[in-house]
Protein backbone atom coordinates (compact mmCIF):
# COMPACT_ATOMS: atom_id res chain seq x y z
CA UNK A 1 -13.99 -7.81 -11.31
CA UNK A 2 -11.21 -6.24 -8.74
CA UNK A 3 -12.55 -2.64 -7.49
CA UNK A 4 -9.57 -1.57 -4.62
CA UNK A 5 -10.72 1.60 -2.41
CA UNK A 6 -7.90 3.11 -0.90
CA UNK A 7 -8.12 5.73 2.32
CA UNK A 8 -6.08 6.76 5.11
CA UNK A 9 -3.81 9.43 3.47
CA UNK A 10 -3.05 12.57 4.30
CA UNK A 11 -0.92 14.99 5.84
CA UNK A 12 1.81 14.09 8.24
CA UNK A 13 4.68 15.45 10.45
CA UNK A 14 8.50 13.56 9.61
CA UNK A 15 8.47 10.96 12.25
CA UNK A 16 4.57 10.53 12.38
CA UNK A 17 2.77 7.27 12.21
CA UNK A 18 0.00 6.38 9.12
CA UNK A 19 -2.03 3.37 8.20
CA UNK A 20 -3.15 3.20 4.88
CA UNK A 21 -6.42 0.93 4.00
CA UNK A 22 -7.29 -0.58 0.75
CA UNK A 23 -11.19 -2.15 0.55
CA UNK A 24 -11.60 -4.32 -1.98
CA UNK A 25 -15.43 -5.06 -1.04
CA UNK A 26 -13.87 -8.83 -0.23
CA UNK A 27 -12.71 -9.25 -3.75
CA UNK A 28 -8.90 -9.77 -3.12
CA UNK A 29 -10.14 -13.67 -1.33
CA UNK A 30 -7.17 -16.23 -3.33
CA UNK A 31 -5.17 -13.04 -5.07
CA UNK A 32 -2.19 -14.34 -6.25
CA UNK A 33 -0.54 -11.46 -4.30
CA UNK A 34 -1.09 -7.92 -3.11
CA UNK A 35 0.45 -5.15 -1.32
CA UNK A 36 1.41 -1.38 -2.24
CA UNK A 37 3.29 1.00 -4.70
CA UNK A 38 3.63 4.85 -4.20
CA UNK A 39 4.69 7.68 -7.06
CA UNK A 40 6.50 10.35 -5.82
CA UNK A 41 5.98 13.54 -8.24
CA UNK A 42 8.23 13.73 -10.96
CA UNK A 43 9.18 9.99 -10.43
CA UNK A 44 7.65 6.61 -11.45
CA UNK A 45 5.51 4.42 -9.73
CA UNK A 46 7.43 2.52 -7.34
CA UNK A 47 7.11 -0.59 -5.32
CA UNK A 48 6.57 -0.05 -1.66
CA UNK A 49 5.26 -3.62 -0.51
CA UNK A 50 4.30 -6.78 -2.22
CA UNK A 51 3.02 -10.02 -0.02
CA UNK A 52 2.38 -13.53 -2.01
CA UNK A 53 -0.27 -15.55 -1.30
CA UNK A 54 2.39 -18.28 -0.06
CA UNK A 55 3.84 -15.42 2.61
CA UNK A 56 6.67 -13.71 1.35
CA UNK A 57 7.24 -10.38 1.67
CA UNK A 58 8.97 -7.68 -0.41
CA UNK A 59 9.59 -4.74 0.76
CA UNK A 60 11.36 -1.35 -0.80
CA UNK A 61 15.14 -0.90 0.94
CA UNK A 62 14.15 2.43 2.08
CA UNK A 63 10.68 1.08 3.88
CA UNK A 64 11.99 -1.93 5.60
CA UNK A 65 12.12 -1.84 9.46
CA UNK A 66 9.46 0.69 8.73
CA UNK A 67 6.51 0.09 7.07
CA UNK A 68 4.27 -3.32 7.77
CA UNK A 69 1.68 -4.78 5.79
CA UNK A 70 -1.44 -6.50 6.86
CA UNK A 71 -5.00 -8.27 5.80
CA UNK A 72 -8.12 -8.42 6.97
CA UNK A 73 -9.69 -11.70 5.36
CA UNK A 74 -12.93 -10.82 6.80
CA UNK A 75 -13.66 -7.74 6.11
CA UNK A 76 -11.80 -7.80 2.81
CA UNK A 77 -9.63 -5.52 3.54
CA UNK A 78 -5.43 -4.82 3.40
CA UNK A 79 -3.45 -2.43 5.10
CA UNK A 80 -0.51 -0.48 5.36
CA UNK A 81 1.30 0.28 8.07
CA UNK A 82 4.33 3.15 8.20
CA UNK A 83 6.05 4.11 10.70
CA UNK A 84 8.47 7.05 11.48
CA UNK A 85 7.23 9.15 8.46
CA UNK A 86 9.92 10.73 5.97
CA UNK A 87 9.90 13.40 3.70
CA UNK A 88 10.72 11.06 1.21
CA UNK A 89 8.03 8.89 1.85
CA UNK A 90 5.46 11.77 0.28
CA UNK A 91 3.69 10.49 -3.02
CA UNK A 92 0.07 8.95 -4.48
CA UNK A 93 -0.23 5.63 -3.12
CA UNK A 94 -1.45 3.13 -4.85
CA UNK A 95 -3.19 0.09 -3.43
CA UNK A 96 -1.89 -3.25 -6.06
CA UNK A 97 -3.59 -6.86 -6.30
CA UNK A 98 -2.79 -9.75 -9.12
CA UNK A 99 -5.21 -12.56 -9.55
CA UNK A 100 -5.57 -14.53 -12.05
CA UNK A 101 -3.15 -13.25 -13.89
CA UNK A 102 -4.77 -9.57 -14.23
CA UNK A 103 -3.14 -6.64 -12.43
CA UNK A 104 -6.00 -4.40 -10.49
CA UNK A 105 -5.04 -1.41 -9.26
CA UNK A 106 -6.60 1.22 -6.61
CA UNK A 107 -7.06 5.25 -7.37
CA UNK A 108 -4.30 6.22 -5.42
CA UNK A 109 -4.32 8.17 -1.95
CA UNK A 110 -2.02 11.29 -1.43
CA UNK A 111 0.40 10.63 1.44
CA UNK A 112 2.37 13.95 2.25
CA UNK A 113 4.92 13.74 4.94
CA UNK A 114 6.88 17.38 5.87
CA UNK A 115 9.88 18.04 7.90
């Protein structure tokens, strides 16, 4: 079983720096792939950031040169990184891992960014 703990959110100033973490009490070891959606109210769940196990890296057009993701194999954790704040960038975020073929998902941490 995949329990993902997300923290780090909050409220921000446009142009402000935030690092997201999602603790998965060292249960994301050999996910197939993990990384980060957000849902911005009235919208659907969107992909933010998604990193394979093999090292590729997807990232959302409107994050990229932005927002970084990392992993902590030791302490079983995964981060996320984002830069130079937005407006836009305000939603629930949602810490994502697939292993095994099962999707696991975090609770979801408010990020709220104003101009």
């Amino acid at each position: 079983q995949v329990q993902l703990v997300e923290s780090g959110g909050g409220l921000v100033q446009e142009g402000d720096s935030l690092t997201l973490t999602c603790d998965s009490k060292h249960s994301i070891s050999l996910a197939d792939a993990m990384g980060w959606y957000r849902q911005a109210p009235g919208k659907q769940r969107e992909l933010v950031i998604l990193m394979t196990r093999n090292g590729k890296t997807t990232y959302a057009d409107s994050v990229k040169g932005r927002f970084t993701i990392s992993e902590e194999p030791a302490e079983g954790t995964q981060a996320l990184h984002m830069n130079n704040l937005r407006p836009e960038d305000t939603g629930v975020y949602y810490c994502y891992v697939t292993k095994h073929g099962y999707d696991y998902w975090g609770q979801g941490t408010q990020v709220t960014v104003s101009s």
